[in-house]
Protein backbone atom coordinates (compact mmCIF):
# COMPACT_ATOMS: atom_id res chain seq x y z
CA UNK A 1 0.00 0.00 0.00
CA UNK A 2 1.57 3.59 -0.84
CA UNK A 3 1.63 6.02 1.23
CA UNK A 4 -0.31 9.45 0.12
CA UNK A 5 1.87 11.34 3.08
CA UNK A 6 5.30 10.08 1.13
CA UNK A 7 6.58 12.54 -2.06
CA UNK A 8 9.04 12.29 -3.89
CA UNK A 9 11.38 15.53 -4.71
CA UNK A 10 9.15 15.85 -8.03
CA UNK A 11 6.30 15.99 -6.21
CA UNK A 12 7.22 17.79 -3.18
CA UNK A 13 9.11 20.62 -6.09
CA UNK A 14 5.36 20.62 -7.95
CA UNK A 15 3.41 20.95 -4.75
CA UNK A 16 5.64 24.12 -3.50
CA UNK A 17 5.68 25.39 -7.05
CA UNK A 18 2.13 25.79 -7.23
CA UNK A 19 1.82 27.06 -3.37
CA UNK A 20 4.19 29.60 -3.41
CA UNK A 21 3.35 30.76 -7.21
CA UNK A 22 6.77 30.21 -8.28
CA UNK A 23 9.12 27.45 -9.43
CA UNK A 24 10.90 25.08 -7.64
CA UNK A 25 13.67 23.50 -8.84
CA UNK A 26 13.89 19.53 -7.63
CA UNK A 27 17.16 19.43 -7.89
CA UNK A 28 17.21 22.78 -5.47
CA UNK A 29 15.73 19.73 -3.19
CA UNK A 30 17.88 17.63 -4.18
CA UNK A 31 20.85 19.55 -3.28
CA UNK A 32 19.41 20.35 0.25
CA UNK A 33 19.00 16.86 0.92
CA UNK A 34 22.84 16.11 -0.31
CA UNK A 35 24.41 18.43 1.60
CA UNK A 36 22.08 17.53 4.92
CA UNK A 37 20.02 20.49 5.48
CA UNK A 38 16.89 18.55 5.77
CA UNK A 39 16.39 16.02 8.47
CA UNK A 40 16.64 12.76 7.66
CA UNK A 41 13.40 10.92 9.73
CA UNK A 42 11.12 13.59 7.63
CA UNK A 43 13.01 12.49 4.43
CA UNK A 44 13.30 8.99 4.67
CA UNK A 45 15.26 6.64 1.77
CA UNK A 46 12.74 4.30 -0.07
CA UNK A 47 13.64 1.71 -2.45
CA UNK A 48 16.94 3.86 -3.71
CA UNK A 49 14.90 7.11 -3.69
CA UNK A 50 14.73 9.76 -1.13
CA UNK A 51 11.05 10.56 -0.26
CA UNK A 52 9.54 14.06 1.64
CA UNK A 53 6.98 14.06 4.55
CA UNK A 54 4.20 15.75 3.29
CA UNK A 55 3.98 17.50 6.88
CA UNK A 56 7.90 18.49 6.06
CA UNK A 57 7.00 20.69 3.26
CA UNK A 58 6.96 23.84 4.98
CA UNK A 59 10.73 23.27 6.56
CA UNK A 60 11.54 22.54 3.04
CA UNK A 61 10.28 25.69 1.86
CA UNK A 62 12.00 27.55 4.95
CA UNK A 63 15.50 26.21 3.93
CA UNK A 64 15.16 26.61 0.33
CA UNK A 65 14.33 30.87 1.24
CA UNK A 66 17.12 30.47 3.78
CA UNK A 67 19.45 29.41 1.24
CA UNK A 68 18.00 32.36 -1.47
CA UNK A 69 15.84 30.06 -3.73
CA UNK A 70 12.70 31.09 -3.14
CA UNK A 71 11.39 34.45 -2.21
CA UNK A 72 8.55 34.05 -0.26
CA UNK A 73 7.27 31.01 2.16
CA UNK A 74 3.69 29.28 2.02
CA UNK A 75 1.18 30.53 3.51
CA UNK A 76 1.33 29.87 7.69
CA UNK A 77 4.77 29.68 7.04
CA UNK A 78 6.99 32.22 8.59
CA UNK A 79 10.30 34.57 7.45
């Protein structure tokens, strides 16, 4: 059985894209993920492929405007 709370960077990249009303780059994800700025229990390794906590989303967004990627955060999230 899949689970729906499990994304994959595509996904997760797609679902911030159209939140925030601009793109996001997977591999800007990806990148985060390679050089450990996301935790690892929220972004667990599946069958080879690294998969995003849909509840992780916003911390995702927070590191990618920490790191000058995106310019603004989703809505509840903060600066």
């Amino acid at each position: 059985m899949e689970d729906i709370n499990l994304l994959s960077v595509g996904e997760a990249a797609s679902l911030l894209s159209a939140e925030l009303g601009e793109p996001v780059q997977p591999r800007w994800i990806t990148r985060l993920l390679y050089d450990r700025q996301l935790r690892e229990d929220f972004c667990p390794m599946v069958g080879g492929r690294r998969l995003i906590r849909r509840e992780y989303l916003p911390e995702v967004a927070r590191a990618l405007r920490l790191h000058g990627k995106i310019k603004r955060l989703p809505k509840g999230g903060q600066s």
